[in-house]
N, C-alpha and C. Protein backbone atom coordinates (compact mmCIF):
# COMPACT_ATOMS: atom_id res chain seq x y z
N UNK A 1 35.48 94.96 79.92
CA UNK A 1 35.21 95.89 80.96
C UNK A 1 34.71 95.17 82.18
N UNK A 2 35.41 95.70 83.19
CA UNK A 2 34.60 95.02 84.04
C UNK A 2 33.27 95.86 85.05
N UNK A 3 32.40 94.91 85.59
CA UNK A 3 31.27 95.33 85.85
C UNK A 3 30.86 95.68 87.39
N UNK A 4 30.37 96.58 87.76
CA UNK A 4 30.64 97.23 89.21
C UNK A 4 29.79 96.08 89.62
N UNK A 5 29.76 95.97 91.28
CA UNK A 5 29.19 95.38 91.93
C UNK A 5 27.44 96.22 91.66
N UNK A 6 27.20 97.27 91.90
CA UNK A 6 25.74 97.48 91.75
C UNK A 6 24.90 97.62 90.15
N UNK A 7 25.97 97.40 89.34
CA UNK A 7 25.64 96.78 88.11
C UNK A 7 25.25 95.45 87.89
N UNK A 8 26.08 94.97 88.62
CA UNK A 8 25.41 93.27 88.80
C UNK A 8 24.18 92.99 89.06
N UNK A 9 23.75 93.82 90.59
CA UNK A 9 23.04 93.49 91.30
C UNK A 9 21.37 94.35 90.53
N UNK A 10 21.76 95.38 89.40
CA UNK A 10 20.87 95.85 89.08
C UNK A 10 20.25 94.77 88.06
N UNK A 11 21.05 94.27 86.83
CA UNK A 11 20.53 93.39 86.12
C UNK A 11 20.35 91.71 86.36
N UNK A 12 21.05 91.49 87.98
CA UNK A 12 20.32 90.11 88.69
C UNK A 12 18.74 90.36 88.71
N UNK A 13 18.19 91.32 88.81
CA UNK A 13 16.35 90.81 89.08
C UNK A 13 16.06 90.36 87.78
N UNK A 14 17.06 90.55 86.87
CA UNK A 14 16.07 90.19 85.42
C UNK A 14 16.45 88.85 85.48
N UNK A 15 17.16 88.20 86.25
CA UNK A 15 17.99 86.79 86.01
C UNK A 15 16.98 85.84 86.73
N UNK A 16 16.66 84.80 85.86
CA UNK A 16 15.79 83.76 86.78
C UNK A 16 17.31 83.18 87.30
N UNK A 17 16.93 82.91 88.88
CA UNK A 17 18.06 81.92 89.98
C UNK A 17 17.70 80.98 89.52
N UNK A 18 18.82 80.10 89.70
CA UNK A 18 18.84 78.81 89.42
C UNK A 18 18.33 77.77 90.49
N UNK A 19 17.81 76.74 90.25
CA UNK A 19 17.13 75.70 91.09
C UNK A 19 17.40 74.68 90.91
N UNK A 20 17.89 73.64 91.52
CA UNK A 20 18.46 72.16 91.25
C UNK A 20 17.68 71.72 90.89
N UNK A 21 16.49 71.37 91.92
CA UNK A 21 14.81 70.91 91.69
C UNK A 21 13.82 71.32 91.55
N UNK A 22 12.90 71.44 90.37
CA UNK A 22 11.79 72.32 90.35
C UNK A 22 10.43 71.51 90.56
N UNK A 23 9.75 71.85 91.17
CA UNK A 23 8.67 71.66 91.52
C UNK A 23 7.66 71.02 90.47
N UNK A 24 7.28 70.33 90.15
CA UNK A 24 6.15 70.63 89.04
C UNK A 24 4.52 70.97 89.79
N UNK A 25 3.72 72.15 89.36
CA UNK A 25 3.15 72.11 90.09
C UNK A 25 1.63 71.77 89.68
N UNK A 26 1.24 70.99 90.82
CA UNK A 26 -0.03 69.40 90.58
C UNK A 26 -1.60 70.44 90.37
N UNK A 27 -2.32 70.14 89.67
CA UNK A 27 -3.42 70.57 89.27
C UNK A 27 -4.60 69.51 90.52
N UNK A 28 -5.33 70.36 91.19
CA UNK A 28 -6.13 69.24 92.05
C UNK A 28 -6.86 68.29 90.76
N UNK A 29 -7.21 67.05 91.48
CA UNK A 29 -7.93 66.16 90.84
C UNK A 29 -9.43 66.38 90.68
N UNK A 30 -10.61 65.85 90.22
CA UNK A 30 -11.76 65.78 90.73
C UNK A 30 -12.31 65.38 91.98
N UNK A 31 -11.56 64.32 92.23
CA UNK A 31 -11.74 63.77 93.55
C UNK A 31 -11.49 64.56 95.05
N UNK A 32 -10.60 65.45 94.62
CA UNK A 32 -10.08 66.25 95.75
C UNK A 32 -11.21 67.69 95.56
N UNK A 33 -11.73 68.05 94.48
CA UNK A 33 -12.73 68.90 94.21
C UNK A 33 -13.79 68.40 94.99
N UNK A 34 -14.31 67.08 95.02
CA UNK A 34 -15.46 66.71 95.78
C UNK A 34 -15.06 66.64 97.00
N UNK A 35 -13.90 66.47 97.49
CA UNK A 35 -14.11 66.02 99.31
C UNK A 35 -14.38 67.32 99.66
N UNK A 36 -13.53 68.94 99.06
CA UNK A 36 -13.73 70.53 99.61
C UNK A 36 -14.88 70.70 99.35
N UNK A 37 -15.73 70.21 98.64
CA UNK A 37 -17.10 70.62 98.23
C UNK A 37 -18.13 70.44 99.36
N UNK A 38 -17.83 68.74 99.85
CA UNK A 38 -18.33 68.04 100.58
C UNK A 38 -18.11 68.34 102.31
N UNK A 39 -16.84 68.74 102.16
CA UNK A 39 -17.22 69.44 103.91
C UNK A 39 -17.47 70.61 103.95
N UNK A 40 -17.76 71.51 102.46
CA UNK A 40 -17.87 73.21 102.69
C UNK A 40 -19.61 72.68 102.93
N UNK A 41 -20.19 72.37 102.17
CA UNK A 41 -21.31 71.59 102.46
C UNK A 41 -22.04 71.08 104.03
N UNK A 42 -21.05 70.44 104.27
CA UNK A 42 -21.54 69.75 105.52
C UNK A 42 -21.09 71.28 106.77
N UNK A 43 -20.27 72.09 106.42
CA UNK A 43 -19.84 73.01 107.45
C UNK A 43 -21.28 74.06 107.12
N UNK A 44 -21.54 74.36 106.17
CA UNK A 44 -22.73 75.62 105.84
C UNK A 44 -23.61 74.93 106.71
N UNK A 45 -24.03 73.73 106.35
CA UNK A 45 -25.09 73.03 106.85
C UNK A 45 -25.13 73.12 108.51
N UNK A 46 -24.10 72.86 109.13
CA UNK A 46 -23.99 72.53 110.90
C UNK A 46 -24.04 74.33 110.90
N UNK A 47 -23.86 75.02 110.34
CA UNK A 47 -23.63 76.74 110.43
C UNK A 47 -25.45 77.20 110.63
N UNK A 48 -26.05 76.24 109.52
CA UNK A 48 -27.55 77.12 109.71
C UNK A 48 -28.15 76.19 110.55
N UNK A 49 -28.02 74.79 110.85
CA UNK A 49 -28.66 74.53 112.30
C UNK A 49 -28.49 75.32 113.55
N UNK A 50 -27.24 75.13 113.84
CA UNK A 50 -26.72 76.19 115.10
C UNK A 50 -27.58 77.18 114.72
N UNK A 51 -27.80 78.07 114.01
CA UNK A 51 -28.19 79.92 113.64
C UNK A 51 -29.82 79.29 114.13
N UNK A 52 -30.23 78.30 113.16
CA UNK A 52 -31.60 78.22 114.07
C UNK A 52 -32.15 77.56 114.95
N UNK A 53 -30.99 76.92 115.95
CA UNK A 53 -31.81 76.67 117.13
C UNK A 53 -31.22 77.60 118.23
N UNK A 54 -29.93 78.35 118.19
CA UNK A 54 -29.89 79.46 118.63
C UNK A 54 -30.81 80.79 118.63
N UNK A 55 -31.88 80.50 117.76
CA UNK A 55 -32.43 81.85 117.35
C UNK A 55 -34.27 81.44 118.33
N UNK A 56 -33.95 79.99 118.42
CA UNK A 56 -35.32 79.32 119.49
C UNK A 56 -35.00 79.22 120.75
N UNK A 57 -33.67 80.03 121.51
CA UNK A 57 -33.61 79.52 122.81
C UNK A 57 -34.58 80.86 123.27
N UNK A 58 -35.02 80.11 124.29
CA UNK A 58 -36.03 81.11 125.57
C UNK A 58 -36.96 81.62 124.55
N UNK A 59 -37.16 81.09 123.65
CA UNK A 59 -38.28 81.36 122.99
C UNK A 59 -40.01 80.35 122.82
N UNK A 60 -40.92 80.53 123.21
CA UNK A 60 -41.96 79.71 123.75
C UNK A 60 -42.67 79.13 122.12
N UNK A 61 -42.27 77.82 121.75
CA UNK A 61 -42.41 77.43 120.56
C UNK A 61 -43.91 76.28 120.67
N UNK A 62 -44.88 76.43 119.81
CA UNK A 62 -46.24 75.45 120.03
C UNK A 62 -45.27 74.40 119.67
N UNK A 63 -46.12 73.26 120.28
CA UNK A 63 -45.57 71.65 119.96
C UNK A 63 -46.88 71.18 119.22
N UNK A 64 -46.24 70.49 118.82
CA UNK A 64 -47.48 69.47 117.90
C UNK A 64 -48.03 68.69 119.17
N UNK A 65 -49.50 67.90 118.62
CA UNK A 65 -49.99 66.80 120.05
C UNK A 65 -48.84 65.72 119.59
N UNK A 66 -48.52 65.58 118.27
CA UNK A 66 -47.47 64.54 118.36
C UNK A 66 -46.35 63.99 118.43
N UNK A 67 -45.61 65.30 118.85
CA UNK A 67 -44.50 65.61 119.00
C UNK A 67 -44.06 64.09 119.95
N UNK A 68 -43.24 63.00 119.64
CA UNK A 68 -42.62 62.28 120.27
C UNK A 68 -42.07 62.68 122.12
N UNK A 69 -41.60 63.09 122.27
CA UNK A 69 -41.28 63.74 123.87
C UNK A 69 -42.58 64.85 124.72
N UNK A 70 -43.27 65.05 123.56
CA UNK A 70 -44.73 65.38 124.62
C UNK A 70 -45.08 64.21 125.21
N UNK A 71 -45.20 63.03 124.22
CA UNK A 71 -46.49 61.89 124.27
C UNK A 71 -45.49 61.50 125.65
N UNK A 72 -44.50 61.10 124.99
CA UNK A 72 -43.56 60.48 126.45
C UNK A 72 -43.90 61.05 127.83
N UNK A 73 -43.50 62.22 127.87
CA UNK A 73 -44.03 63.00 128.89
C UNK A 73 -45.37 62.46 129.26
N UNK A 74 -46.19 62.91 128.72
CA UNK A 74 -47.91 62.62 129.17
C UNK A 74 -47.99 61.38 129.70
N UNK A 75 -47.47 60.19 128.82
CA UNK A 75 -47.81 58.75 129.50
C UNK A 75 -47.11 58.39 130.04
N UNK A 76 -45.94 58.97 130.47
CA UNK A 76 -44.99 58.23 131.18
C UNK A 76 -44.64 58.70 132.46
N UNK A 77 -45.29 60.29 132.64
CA UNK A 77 -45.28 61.45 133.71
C UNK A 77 -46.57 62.06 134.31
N UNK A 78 -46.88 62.18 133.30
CA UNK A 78 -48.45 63.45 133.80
C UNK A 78 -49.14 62.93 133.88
N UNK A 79 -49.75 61.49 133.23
CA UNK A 79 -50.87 60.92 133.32
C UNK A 79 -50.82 59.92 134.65
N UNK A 80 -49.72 59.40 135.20
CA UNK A 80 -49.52 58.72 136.47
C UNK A 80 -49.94 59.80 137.50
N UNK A 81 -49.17 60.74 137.64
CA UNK A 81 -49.34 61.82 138.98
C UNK A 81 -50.67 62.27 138.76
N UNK A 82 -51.46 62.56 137.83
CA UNK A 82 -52.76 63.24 138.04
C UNK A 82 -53.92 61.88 138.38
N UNK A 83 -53.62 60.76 137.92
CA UNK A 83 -54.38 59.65 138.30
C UNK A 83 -54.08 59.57 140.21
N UNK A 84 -53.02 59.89 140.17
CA UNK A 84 -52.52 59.67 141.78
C UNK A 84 -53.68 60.76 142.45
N UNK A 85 -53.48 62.13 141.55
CA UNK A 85 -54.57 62.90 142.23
C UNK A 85 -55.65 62.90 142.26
N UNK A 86 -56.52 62.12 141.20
CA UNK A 86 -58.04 61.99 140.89
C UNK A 86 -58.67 60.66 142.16
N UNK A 87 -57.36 59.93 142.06
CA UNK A 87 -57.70 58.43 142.68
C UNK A 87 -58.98 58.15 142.84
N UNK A 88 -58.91 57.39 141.33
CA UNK A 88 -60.45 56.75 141.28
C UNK A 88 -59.53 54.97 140.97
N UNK A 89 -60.44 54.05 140.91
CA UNK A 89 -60.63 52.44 140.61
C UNK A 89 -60.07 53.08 139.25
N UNK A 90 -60.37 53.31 138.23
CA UNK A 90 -59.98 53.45 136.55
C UNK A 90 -59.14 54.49 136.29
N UNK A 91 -58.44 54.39 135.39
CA UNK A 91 -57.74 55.07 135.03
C UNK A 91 -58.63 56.59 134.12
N UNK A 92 -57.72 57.16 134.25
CA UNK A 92 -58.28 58.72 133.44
C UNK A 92 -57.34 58.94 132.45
N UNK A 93 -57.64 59.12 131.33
CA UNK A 93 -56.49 59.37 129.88
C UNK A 93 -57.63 60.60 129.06
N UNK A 94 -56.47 60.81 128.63
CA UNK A 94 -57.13 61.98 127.72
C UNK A 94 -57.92 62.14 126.17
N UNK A 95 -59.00 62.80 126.61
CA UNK A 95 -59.99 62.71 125.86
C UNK A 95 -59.28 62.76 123.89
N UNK A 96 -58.30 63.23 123.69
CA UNK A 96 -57.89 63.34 121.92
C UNK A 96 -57.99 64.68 121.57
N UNK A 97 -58.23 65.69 122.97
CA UNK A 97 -58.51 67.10 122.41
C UNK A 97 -57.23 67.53 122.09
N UNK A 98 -56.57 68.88 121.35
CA UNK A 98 -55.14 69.26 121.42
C UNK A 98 -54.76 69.93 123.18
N UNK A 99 -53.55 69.67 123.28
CA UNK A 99 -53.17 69.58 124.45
C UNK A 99 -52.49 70.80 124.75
N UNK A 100 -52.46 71.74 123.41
CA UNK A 100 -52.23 73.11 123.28
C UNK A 100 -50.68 73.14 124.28
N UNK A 101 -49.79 72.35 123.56
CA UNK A 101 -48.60 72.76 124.36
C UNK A 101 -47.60 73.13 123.89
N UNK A 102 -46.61 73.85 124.56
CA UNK A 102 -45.37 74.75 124.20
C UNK A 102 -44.39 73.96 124.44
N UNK A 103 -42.97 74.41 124.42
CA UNK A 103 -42.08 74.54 125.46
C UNK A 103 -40.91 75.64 124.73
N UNK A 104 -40.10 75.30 125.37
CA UNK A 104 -38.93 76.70 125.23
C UNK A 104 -37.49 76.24 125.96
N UNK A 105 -36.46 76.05 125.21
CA UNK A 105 -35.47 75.81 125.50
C UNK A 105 -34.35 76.46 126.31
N UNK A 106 -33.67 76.75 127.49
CA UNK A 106 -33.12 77.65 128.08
C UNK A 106 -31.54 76.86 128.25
N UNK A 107 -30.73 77.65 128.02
CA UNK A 107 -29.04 77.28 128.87
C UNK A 107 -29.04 77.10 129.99
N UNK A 108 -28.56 75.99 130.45
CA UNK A 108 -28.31 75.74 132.06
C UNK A 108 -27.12 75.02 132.56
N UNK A 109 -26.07 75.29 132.55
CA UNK A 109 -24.61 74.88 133.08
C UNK A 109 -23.93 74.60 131.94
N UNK A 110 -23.82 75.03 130.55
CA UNK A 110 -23.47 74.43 129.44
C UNK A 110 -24.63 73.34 128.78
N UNK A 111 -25.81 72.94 129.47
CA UNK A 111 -26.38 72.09 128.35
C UNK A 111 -27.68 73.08 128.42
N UNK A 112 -28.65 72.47 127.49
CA UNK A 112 -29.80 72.52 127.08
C UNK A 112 -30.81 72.18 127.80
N UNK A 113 -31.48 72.71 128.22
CA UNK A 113 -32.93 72.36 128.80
C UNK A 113 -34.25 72.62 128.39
N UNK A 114 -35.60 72.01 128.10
CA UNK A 114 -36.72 72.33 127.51
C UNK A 114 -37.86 72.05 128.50
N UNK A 115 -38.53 73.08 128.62
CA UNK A 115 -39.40 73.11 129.48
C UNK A 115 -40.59 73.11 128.84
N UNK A 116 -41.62 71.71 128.56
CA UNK A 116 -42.34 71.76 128.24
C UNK A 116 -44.08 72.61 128.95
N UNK A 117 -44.76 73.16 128.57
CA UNK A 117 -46.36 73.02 129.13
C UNK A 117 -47.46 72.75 128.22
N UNK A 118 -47.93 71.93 128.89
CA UNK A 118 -49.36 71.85 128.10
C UNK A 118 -50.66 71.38 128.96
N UNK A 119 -51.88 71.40 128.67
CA UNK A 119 -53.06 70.96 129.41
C UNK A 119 -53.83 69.60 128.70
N UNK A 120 -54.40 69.01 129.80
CA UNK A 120 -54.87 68.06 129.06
C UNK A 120 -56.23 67.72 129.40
N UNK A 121 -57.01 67.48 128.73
CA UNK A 121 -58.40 66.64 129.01
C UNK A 121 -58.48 66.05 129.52
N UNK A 122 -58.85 65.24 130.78
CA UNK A 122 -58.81 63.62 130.97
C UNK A 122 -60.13 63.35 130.94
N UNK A 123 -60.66 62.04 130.45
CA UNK A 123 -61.88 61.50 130.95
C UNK A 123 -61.89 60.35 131.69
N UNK A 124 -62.86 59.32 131.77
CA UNK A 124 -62.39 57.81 132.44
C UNK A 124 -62.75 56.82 131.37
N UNK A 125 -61.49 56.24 131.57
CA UNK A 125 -61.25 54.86 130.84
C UNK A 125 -62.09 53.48 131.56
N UNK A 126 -62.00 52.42 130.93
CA UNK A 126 -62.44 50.81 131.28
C UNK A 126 -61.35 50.46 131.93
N UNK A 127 -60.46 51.03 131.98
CA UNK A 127 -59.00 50.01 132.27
C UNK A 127 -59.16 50.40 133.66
N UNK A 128 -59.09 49.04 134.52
CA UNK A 128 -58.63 49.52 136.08
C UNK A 128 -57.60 49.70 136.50
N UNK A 129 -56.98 50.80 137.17
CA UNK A 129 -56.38 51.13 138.11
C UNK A 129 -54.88 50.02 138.77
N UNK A 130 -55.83 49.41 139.09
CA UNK A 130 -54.89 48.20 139.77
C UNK A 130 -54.40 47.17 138.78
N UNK A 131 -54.91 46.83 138.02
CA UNK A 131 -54.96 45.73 136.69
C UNK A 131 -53.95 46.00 135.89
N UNK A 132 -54.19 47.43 135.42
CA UNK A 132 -53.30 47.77 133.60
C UNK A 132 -52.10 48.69 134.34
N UNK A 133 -51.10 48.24 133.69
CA UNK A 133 -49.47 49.07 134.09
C UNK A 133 -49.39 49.94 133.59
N UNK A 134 -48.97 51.40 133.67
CA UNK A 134 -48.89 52.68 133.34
C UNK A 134 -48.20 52.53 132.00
N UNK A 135 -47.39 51.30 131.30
CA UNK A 135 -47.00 51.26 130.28
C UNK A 135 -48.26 51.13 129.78
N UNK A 136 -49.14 50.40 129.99
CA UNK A 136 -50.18 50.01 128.96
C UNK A 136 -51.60 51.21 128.35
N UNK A 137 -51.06 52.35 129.75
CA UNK A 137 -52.56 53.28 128.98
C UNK A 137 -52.69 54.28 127.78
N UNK A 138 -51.48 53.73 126.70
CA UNK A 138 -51.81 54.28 125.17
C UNK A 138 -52.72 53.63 125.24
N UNK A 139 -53.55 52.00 125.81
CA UNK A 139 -54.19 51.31 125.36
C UNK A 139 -55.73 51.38 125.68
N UNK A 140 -55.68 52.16 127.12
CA UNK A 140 -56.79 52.47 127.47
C UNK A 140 -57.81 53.51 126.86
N UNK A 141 -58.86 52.91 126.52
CA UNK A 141 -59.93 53.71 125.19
C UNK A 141 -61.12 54.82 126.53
N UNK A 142 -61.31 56.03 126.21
CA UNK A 142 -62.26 56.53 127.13
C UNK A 142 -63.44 55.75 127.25
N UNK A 143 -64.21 56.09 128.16
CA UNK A 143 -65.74 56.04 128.32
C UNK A 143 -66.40 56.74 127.69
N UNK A 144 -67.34 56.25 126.41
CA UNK A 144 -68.39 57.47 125.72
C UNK A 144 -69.00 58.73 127.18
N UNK A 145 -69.68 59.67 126.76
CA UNK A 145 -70.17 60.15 127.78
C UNK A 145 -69.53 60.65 129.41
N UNK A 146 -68.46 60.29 129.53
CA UNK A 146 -67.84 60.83 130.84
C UNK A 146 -67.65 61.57 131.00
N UNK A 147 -67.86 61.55 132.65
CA UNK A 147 -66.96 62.76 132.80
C UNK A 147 -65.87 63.55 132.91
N UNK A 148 -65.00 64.73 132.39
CA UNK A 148 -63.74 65.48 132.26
C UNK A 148 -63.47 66.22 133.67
N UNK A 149 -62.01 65.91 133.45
CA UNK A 149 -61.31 66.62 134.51
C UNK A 149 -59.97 66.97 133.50
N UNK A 150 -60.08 68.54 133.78
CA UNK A 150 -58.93 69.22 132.99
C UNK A 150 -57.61 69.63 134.09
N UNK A 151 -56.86 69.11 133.53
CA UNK A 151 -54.90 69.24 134.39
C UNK A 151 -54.43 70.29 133.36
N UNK A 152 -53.55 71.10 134.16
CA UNK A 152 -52.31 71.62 133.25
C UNK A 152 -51.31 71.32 134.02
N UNK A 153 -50.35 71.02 133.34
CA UNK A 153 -49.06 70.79 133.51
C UNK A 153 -47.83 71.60 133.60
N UNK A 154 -47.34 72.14 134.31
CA UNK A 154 -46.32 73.29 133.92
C UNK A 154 -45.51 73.41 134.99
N UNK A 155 -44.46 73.80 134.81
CA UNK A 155 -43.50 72.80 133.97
C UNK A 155 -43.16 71.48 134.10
N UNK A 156 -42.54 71.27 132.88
CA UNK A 156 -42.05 69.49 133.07
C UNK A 156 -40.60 70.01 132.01
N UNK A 157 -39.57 69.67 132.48
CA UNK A 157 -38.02 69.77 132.08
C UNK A 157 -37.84 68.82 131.42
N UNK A 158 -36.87 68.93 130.33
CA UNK A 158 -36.34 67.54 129.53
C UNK A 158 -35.36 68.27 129.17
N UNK A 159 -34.22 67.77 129.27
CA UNK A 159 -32.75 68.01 128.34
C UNK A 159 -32.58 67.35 127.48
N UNK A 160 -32.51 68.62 126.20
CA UNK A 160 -32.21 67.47 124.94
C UNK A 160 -31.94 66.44 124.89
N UNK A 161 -32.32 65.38 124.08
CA UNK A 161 -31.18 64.73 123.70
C UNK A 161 -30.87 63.19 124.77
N UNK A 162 -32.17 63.71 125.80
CA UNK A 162 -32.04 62.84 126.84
C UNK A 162 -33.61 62.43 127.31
N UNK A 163 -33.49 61.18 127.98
CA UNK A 163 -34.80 61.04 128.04
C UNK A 163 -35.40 62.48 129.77
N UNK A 164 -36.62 62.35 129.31
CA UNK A 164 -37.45 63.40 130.49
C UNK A 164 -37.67 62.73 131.89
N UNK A 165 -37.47 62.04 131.97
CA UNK A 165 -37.79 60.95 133.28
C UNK A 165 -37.54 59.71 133.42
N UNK A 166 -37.04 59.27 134.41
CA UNK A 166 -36.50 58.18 134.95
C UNK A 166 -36.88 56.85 134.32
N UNK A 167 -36.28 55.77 134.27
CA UNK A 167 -36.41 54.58 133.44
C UNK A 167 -37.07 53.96 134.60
């Protein structure tokens, strides 16, 4: 008998087609288990930094006194210009009180900016004026008994990632 054309075509779906070349198909390795592991990893990870320093912009965060880019700031910025203003023979550095400072990060043309504030104690040091280089007054020790002169500072800018003031 012969077989209609939509007879054919009804019992072709039951027909596996034929294939010259079949595939065999590859089971991942272990090795390939660790590299997806290893950048799903490293992607979560860059996912919750972003979430939390996005979640600190324009937000007024305390700094530690030891926060690395305060100290910079202070000895390398604030403590020159307020000596400029006290202008005495000795230098004035700060007494060790907390310096109770913030800052807060804001967007500004595509980058980052941090605007630090804080206040500082000063008293008077031994070190003169003319003698010791503004690099050197981590070194300068107060005078027992002196007298204080209190500065605040506000603002002083730093962009991430970059130094706060001029070399």
């Amino acid at each position: 008998m012969m077989e209609t054309f939509y007879e054919h075509l009804s019992s072709a779906h039951s027909v596996r087609p034929f294939c010259l070349f079949e595939a065999e198909e590859e089971q991942p390795n272990m090795v390939q288990k660790i590299d997806v592991m290893t950048v799903l990893f490293y992607v979560t990870l860059l996912l919750i930094v972003l979430i939390v320093e996005s979640a600190t912009i324009g937000k007024k965060i305390k700094v530690p006194d030891s926060d690395r880019t305060l100290q910079e700031l202070i000895y390398r910025s604030a403590l020159p210009r307020s000596n400029d203003q006290i202008r005495d023979a000795v230098w004035w550095v700060p007494n060790g009180d907390s310096y109770q400072a913030t800052k807060v990060a804001v967007p500004n043309d595509g980058k980052q900016y941090t605007t630090y504030s804080f206040q500082m104690v000063l008293v008077k040091s031994q070190c003169d004026a003319k003698k010791v280089p503004v690099s050197s007054l981590r070194k300068c020790k107060p005078v027992p008994r002196a007298h204080t002169q209190v500065v605040s500072w506000k603002p002083i800018h730093a962009r991430l990632g970059e130094s706060a003031y001029p070399p």
